[in-house]
C-alpha atoms as a PDB file:
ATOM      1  CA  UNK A   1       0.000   0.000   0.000  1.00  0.00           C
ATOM      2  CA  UNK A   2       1.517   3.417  -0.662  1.00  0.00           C
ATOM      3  CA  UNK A   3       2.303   5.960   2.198  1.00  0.00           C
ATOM      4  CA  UNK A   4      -0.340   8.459   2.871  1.00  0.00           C
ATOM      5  CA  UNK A   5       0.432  12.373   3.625  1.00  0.00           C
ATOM      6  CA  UNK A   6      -1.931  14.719   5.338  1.00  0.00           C
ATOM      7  CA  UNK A   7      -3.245  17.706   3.427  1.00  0.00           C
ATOM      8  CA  UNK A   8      -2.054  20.339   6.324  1.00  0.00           C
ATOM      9  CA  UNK A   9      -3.611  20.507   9.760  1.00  0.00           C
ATOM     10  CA  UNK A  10      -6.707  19.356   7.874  1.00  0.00           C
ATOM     11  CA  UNK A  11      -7.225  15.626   9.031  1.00  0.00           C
ATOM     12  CA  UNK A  12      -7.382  14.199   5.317  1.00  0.00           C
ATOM     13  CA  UNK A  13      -5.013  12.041   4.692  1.00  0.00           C
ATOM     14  CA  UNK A  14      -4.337  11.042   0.684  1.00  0.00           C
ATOM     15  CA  UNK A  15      -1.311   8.980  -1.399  1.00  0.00           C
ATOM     16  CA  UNK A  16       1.066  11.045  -3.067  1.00  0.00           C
ATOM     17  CA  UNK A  17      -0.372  11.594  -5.952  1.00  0.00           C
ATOM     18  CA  UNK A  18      -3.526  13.312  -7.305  1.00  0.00           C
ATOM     19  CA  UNK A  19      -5.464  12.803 -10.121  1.00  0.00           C
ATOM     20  CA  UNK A  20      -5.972  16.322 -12.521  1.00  0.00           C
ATOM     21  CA  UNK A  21      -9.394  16.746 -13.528  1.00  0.00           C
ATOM     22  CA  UNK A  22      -9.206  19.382 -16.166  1.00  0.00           C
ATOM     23  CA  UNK A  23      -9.129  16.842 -19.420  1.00  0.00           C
ATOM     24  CA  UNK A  24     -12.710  15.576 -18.351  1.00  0.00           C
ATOM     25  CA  UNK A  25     -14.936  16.602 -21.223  1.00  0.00           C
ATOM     26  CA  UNK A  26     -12.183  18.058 -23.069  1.00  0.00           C
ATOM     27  CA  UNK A  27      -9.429  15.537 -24.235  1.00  0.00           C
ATOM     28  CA  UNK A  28     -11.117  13.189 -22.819  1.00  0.00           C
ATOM     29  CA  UNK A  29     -14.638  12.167 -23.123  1.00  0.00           C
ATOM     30  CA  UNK A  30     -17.142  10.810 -20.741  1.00  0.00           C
ATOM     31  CA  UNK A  31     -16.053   7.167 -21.369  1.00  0.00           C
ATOM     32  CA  UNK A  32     -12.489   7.324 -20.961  1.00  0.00           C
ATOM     33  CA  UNK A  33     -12.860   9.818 -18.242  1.00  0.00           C
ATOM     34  CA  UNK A  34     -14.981   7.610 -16.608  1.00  0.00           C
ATOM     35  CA  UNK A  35     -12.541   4.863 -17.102  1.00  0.00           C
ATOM     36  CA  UNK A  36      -9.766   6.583 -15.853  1.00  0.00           C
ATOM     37  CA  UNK A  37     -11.215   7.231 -12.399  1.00  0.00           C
ATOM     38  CA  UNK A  38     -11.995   3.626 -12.195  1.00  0.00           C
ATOM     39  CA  UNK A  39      -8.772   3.193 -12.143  1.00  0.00           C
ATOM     40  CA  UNK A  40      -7.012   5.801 -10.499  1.00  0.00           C
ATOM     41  CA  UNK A  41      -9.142   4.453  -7.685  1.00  0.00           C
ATOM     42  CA  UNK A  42      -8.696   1.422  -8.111  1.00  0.00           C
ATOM     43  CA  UNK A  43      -4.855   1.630  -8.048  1.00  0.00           C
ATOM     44  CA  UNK A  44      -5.409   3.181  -4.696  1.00  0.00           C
ATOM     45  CA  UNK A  45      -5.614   6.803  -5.685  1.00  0.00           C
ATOM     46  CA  UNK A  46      -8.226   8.823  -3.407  1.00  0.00           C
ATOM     47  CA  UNK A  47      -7.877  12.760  -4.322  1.00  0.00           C
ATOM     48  CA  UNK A  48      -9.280  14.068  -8.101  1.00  0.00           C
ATOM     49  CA  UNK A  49      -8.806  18.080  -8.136  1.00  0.00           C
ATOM     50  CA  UNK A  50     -11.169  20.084 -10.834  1.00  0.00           C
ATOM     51  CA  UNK A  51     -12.465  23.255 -11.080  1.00  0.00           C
ATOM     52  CA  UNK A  52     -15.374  24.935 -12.110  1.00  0.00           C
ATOM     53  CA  UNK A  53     -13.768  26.561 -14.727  1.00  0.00           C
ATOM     54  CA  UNK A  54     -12.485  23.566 -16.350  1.00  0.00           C
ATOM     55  CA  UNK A  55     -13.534  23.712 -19.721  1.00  0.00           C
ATOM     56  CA  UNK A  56     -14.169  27.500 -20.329  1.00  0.00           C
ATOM     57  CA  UNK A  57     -11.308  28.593 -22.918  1.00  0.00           C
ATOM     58  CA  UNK A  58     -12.942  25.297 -25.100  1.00  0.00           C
ATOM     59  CA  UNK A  59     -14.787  26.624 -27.659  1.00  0.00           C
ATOM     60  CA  UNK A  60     -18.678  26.040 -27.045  1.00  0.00           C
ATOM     61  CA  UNK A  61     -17.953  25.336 -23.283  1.00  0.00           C
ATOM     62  CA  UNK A  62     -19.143  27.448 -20.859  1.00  0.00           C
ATOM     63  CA  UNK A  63     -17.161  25.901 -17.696  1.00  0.00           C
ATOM     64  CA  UNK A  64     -18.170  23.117 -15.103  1.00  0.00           C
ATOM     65  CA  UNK A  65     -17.855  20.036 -18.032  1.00  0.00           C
ATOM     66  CA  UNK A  66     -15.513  18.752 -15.224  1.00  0.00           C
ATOM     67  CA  UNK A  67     -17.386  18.985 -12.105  1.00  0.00           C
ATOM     68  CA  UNK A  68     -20.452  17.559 -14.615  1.00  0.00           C
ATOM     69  CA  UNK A  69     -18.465  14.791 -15.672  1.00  0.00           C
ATOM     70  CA  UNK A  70     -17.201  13.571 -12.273  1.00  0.00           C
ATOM     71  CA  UNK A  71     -20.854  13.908 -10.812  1.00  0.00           C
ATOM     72  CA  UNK A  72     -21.690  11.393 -13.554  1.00  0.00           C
ATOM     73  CA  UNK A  73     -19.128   9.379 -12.344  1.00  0.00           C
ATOM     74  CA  UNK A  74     -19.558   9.305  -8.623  1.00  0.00           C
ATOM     75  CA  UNK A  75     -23.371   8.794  -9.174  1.00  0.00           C
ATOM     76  CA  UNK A  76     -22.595   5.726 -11.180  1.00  0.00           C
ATOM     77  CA  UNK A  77     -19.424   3.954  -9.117  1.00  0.00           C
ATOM     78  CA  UNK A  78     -21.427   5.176  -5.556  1.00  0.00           C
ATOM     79  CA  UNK A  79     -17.631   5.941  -4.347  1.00  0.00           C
ATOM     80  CA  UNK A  80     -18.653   9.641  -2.912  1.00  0.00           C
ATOM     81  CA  UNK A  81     -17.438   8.401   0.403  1.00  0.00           C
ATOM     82  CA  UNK A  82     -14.067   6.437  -1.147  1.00  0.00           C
ATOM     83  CA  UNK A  83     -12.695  10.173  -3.119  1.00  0.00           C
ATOM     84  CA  UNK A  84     -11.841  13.266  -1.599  1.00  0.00           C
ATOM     85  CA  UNK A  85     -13.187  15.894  -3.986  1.00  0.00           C
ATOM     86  CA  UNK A  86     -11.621  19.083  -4.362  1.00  0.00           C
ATOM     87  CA  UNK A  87     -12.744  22.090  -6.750  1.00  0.00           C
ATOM     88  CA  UNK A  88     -11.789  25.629  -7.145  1.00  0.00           C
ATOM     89  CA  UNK A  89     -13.513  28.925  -8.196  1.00  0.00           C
ATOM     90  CA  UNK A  90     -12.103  32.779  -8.862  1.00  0.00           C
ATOM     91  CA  UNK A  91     -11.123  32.173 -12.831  1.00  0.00           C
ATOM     92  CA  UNK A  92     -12.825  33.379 -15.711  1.00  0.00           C
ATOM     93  CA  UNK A  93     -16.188  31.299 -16.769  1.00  0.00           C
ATOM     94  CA  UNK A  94     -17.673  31.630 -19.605  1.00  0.00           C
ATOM     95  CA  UNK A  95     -20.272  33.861 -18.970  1.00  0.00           C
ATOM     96  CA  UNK A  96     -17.823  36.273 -18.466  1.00  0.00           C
ATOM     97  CA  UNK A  97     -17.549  36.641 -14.507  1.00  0.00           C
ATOM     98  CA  UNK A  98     -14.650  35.638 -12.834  1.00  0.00           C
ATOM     99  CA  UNK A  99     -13.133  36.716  -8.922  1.00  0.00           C
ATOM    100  CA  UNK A 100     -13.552  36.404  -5.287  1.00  0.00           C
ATOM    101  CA  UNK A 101     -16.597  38.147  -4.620  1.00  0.00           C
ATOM    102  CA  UNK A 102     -18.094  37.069  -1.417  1.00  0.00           C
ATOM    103  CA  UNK A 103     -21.931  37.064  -2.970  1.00  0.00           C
ATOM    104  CA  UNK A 104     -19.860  35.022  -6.346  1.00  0.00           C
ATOM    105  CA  UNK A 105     -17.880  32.519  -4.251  1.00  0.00           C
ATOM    106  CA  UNK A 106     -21.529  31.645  -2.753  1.00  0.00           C
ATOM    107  CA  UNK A 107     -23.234  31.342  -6.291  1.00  0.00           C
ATOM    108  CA  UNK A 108     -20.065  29.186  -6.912  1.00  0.00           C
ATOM    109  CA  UNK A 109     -19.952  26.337  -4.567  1.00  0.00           C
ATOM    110  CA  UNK A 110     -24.047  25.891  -4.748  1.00  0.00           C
ATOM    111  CA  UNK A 111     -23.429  25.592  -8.467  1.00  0.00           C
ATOM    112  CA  UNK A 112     -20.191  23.197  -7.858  1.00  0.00           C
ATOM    113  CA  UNK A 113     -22.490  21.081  -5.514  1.00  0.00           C
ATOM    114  CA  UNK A 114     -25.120  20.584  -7.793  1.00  0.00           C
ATOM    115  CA  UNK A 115     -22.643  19.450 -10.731  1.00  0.00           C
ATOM    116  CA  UNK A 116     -20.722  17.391  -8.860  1.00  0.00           C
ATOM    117  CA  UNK A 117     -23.610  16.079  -7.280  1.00  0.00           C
ATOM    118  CA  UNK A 118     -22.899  15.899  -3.851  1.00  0.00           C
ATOM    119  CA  UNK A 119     -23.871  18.033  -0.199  1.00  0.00           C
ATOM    120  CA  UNK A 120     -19.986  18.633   0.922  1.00  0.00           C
ATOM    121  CA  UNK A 121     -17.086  19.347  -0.909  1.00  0.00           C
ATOM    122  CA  UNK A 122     -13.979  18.139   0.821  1.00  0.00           C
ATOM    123  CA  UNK A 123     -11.411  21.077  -0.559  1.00  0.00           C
ATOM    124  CA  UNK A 124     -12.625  24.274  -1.400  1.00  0.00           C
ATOM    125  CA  UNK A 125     -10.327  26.487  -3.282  1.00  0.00           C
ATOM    126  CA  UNK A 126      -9.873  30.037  -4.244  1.00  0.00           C
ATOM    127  CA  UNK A 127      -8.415  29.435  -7.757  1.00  0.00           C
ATOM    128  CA  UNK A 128      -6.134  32.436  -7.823  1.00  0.00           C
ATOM    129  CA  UNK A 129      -6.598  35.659  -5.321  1.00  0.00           C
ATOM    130  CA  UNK A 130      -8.230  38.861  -5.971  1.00  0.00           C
ATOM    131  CA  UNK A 131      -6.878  41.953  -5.067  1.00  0.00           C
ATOM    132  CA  UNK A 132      -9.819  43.655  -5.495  1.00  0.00           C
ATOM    133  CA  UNK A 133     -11.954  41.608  -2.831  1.00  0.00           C
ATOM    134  CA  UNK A 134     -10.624  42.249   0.919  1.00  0.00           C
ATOM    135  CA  UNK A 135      -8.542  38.725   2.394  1.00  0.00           C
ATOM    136  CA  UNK A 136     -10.798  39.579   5.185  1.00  0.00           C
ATOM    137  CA  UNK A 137     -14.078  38.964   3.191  1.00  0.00           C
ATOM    138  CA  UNK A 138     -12.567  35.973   1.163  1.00  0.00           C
ATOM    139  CA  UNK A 139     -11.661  34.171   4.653  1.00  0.00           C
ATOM    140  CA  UNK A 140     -14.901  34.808   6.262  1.00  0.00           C
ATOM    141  CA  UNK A 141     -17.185  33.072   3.629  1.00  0.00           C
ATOM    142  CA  UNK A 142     -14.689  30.494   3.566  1.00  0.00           C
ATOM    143  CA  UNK A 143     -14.968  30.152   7.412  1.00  0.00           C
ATOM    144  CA  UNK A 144     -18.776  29.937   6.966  1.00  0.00           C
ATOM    145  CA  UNK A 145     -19.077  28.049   3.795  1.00  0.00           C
ATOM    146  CA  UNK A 146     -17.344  25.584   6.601  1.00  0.00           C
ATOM    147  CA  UNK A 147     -19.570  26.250   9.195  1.00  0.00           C
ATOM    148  CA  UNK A 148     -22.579  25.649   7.591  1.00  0.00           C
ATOM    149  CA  UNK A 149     -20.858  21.706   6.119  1.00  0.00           C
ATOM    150  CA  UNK A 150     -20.686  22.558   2.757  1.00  0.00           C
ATOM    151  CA  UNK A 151     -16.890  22.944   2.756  1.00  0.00           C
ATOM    152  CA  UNK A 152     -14.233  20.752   4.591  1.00  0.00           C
ATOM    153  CA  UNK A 153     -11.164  22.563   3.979  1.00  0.00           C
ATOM    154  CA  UNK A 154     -10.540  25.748   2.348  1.00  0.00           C
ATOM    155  CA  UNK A 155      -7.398  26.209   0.506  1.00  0.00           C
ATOM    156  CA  UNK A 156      -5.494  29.040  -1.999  1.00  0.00           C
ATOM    157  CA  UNK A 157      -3.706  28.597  -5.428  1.00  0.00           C
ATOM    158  CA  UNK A 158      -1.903  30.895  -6.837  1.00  0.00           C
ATOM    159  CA  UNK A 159      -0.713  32.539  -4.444  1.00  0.00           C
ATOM    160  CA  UNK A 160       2.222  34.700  -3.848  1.00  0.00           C
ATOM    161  CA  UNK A 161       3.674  34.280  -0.184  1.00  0.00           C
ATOM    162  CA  UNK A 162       3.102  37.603   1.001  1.00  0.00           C
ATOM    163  CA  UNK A 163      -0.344  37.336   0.443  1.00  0.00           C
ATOM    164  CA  UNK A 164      -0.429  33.540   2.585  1.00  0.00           C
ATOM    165  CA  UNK A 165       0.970  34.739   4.996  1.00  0.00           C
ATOM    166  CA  UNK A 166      -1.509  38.015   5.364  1.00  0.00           C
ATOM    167  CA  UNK A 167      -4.067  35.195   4.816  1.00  0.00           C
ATOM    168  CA  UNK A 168      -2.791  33.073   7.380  1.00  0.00           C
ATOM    169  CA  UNK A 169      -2.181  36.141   9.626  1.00  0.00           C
ATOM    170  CA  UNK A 170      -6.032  36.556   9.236  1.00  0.00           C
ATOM    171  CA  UNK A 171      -7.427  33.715  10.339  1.00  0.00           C
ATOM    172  CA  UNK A 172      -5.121  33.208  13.113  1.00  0.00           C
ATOM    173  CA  UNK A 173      -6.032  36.860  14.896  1.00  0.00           C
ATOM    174  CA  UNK A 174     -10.135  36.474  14.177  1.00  0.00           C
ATOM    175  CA  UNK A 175     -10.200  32.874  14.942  1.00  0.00           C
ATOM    176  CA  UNK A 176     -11.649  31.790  11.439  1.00  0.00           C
ATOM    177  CA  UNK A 177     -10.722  29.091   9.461  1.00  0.00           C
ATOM    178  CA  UNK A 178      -7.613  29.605   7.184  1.00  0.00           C
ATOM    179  CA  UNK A 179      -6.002  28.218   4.107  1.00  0.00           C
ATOM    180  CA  UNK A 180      -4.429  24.705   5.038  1.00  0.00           C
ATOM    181  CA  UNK A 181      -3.500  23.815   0.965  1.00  0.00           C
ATOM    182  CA  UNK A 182      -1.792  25.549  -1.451  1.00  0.00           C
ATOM    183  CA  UNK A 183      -1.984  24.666  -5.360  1.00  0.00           C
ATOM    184  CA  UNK A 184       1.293  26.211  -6.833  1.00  0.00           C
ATOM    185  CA  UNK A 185       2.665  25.900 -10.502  1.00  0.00           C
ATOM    186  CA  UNK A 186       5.746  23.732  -9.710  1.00  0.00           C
ATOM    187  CA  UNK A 187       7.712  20.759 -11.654  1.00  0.00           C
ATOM    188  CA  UNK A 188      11.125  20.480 -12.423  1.00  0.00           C
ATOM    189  CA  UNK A 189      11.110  23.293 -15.282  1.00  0.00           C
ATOM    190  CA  UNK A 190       8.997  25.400 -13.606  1.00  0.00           C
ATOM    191  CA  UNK A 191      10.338  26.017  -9.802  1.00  0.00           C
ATOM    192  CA  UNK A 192      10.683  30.238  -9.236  1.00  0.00           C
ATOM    193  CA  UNK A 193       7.015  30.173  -8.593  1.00  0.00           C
ATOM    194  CA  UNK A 194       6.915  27.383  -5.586  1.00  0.00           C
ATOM    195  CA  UNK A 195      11.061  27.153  -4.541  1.00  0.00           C
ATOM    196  CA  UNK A 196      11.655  30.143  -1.614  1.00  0.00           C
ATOM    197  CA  UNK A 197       9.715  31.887   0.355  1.00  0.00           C
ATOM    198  CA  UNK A 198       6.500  30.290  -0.468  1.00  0.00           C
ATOM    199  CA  UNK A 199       8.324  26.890  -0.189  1.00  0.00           C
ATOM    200  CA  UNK A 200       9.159  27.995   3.488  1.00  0.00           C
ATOM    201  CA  UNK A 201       5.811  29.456   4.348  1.00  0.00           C
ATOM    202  CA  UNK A 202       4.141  26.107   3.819  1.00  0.00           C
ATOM    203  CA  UNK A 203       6.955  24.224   5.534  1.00  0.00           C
ATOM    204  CA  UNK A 204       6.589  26.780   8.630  1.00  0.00           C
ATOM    205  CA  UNK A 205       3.223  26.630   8.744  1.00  0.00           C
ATOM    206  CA  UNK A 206       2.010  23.450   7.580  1.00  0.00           C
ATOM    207  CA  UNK A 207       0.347  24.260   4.702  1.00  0.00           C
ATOM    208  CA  UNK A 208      -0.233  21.261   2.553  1.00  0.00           C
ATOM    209  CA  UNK A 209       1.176  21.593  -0.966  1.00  0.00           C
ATOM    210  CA  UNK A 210      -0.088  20.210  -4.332  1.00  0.00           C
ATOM    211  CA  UNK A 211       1.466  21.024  -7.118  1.00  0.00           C
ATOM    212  CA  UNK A 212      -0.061  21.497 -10.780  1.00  0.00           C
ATOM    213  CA  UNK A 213       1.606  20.938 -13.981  1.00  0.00           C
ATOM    214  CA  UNK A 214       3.795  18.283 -12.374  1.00  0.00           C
ATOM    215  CA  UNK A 215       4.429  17.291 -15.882  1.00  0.00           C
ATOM    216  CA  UNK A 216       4.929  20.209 -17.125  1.00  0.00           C
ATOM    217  CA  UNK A 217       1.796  19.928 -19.646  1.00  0.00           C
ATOM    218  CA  UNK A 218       3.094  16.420 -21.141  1.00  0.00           C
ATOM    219  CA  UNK A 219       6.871  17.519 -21.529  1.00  0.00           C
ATOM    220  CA  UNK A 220       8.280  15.535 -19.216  1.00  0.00           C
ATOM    221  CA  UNK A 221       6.828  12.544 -20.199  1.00  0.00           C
ATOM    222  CA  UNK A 222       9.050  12.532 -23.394  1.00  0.00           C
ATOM    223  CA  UNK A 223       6.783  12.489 -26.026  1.00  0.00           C
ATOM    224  CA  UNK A 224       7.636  15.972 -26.621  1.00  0.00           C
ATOM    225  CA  UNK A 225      11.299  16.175 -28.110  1.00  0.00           C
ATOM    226  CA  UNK A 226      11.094  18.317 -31.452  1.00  0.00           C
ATOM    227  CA  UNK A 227       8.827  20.755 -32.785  1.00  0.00           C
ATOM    228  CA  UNK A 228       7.454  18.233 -34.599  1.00  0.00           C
ATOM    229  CA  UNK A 229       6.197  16.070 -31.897  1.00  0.00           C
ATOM    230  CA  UNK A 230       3.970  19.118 -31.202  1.00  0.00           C
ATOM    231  CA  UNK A 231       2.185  18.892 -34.316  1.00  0.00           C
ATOM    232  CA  UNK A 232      -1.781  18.702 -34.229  1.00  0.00           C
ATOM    233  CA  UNK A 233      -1.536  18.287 -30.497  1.00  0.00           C
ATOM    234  CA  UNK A 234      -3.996  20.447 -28.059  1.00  0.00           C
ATOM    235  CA  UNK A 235      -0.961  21.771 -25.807  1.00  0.00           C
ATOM    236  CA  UNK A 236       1.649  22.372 -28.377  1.00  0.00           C
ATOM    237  CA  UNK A 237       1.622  26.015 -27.405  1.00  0.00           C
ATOM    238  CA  UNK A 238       2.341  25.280 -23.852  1.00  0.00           C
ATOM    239  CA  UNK A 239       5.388  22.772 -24.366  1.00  0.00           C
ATOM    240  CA  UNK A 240       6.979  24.469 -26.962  1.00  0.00           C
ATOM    241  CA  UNK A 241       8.654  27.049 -24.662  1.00  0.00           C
ATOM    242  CA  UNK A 242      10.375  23.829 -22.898  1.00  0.00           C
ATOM    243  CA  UNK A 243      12.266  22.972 -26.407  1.00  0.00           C
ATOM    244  CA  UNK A 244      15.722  24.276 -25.303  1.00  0.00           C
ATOM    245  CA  UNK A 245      18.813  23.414 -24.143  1.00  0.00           C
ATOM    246  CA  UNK A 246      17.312  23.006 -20.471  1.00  0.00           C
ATOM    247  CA  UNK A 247      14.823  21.143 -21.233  1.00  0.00           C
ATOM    248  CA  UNK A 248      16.568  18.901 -23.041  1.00  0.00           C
ATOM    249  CA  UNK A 249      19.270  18.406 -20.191  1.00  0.00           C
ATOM    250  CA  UNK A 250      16.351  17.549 -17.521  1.00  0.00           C
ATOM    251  CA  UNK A 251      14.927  14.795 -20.291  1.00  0.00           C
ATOM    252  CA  UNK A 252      18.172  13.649 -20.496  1.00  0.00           C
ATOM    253  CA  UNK A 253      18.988  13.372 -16.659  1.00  0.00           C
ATOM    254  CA  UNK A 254      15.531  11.739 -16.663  1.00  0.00           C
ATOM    255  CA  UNK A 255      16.406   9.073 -19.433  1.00  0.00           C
ATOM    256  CA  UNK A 256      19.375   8.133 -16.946  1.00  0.00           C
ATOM    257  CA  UNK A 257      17.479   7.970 -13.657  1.00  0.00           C
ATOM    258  CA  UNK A 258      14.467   5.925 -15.641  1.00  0.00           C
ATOM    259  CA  UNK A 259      17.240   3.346 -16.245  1.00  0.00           C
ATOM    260  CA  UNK A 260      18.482   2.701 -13.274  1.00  0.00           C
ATOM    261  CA  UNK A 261      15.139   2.834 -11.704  1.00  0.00           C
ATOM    262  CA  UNK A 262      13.623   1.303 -14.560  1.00  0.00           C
ATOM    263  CA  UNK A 263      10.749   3.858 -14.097  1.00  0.00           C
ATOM    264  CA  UNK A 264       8.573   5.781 -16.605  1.00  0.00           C
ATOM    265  CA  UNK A 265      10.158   9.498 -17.080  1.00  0.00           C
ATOM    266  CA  UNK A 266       6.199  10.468 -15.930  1.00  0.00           C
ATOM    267  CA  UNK A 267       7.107   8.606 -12.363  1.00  0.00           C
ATOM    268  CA  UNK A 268      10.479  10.158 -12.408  1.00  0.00           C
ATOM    269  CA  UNK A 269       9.169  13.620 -12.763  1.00  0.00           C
ATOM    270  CA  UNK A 270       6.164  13.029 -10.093  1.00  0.00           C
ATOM    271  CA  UNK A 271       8.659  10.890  -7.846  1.00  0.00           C
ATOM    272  CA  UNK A 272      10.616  14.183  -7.666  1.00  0.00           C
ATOM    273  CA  UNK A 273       8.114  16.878  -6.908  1.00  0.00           C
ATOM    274  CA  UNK A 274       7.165  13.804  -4.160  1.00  0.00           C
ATOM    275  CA  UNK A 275      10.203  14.009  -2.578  1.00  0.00           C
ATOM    276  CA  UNK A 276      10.698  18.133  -2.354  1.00  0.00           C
ATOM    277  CA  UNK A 277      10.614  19.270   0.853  1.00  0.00           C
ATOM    278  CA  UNK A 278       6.798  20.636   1.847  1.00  0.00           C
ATOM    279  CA  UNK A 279       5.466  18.929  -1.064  1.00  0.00           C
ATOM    280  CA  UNK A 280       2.210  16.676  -0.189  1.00  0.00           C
ATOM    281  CA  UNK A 281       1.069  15.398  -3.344  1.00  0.00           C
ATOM    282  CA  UNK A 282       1.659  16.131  -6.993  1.00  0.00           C
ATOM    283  CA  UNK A 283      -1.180  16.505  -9.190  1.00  0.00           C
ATOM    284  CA  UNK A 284      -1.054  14.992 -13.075  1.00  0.00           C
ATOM    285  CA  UNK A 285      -3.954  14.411 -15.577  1.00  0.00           C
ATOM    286  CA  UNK A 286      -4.554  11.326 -17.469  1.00  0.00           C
ATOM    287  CA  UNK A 287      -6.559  10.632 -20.434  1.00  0.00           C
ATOM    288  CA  UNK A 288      -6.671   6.652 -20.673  1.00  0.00           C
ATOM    289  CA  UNK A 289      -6.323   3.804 -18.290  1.00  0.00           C
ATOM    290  CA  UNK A 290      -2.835   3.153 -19.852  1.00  0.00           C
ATOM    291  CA  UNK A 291      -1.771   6.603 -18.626  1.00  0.00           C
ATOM    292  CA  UNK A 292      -3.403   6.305 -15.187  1.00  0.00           C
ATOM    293  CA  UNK A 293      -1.618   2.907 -14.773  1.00  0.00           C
ATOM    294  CA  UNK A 294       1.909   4.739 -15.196  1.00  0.00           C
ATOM    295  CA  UNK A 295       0.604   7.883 -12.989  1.00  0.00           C
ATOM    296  CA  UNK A 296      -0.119   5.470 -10.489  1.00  0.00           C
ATOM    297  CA  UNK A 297       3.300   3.579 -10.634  1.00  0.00           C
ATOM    298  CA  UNK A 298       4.757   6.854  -8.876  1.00  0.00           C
ATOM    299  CA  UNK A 299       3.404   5.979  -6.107  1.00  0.00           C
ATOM    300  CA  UNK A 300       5.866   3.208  -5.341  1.00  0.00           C
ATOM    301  CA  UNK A 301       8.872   5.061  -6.896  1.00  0.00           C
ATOM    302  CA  UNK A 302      11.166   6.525  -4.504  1.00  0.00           C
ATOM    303  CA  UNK A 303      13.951   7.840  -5.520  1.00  0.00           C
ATOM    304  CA  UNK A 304      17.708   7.815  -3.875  1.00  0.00           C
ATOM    305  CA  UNK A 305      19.059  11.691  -2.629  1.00  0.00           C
ATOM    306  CA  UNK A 306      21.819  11.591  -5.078  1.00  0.00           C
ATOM    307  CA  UNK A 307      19.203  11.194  -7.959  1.00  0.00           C
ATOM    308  CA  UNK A 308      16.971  13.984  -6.465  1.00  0.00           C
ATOM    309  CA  UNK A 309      19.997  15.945  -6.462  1.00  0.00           C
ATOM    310  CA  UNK A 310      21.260  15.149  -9.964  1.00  0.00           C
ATOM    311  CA  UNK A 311      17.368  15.896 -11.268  1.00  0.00           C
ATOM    312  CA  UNK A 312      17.457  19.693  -9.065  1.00  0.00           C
ATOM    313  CA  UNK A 313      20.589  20.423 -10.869  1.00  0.00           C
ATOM    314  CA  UNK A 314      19.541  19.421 -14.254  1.00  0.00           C
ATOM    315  CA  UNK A 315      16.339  21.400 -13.531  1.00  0.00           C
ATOM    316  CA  UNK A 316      17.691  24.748 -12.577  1.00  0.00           C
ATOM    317  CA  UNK A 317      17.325  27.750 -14.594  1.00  0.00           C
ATOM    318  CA  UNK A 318      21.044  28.633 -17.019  1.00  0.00           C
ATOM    319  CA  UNK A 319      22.181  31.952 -15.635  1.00  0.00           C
END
């Protein structure tokens, strides 16, 4: 059985590694999404992260083809009580709102509730923060939201540390519930973001941390190795910017560490974030049982110091 982490001072406990919903009802459909929670579960996965965003820059989507999806799919399977849901609102939907207002974030979870199909949601996210909204009033509905047993656990992504920590600083002097998960952009190519201060703010105050892009949208996989692997596929435009001479270094400190672990490069790469320090869980999307089946195999990859070290140097940015 693989080890299980706590999400913060929360009280949930998950395996290291979370399952991305933000292909559901994209790139992939209600059949192979459906199939590849059966068996993310089934290879004794327990978190699936979405949003209700997720799929509004589709064309003809509106957002909430996620949340609808995995509603289907907890409906069907009955395994509400085996998953520990987590959603996220504050982006832009396709109606055209978007932010942290107090009387939106309400509108929000109802409407997440209803797609997803269920009375609670176990993590409650603000998607990204909103300076024009006071932390104060964000917090607060949070802390009621909880209150009143629709939320579990409220947590932030993207996040700078400052604003945590004035977060954090919130909740702690008015007694209200505060942020115990953070959801930072962070894999081995992309570490200015997560590495520093906001590394060492969730380390000091144990703030879980799950990570998104862990594979940097596919890259570090190694399908992705010339411009013309990118070719007809729907995030070319993302990996592209990885085509250099660092990228090519990490995929080829990878190759080596896949050998002598005899590991996927998509384990590697999740087997790292894994093992950086204040790192709970990584988060990767899958979007076919084959996929989920290597995703899974991270779980029971760990990997020595000296290859963690080898894959942080290869990783780091060329002055």
């Amino acid at each position: 059985m693989p080890e299980v982490r706590e999400l913060g001072r929360s009280g949930i406990s998950i395996p290291p590694l979370v399952l991305g919903g933000n292909v559901f009802g994209w790139t992939a459909d209600r059949g192979a999404s459906f199939d590849v929670l059966d068996a993310f579960v089934a290879g004794g996965g327990t978190m699936i992260d979405t949003a209700d965003s997720y799929q509004s820059w589709v064309p003809g989507h509106q957002g909430g083809e996620s949340e609808t999806v995995i509603g289907e799919w907890l409906r069907q399977s009955n395994k509400r009580a085996e998953v520990v849901i987590a959603t996220k609102t504050g982006m832009l939907m396709g109606d055209g709102t978007e932010g942290l207002a107090v009387d939106r974030i309400e509108r929000a979870v109802e409407a997440s509730l209803k797609r997803l199909g269920t009375d609670y949601l176990d993590v409650f996210f603000a998607h990204r923060d909103d300076a024009t909204v006071p932390l104060e009033d964000v917090i607060e509905c949070f802390d009621r939201l909880i209150r009143a047993g629709k939320v579990r656990v409220a947590a932030a992504s993207n996040y700078s540390a400052e604003r945590l920590g004035e977060a954090l600083g919130i909740s702690e002097a008015r007694g209200l519930a505060r942020y115990e998960l953070l959801q930072p952009w962070f894999n081995l190519l992309d570490r200015d973001q997560f590495e520093g201060a906001l590394q060492h703010l969730c380390i000091d105050r144990t703030i879980g941390c799950i990570p998104y892009f862990g594979l940097a949208s596919g890259f570090l996989t190694g399908k992705y190795r010339s411009p013309a692997d990118l070719e007809g596929r729907a995030r070319g435009d993302r990996v592209k910017g990885y085509l250099n001479d660092r990228g090519s270094a990490v995929l080829d400190t990878m190759d080596e560490v896949a050998s002598e672990t005899g590991a996927s490069l998509s384990q590697v790469a999740l087997a790292w974030l894994a093992a950086q320090p204040g790192v709970t869980a990584p988060i990767a999307s899958a979007t076919s049982v084959t996929q989920v089946e290597d995703l899974i195999g991270a779980l029971h990859l760990t990997l020595s110091p000296e290859q963690v070290s080898r894959l942080d140097l290869a990783g780091q940015a060329v002055a």
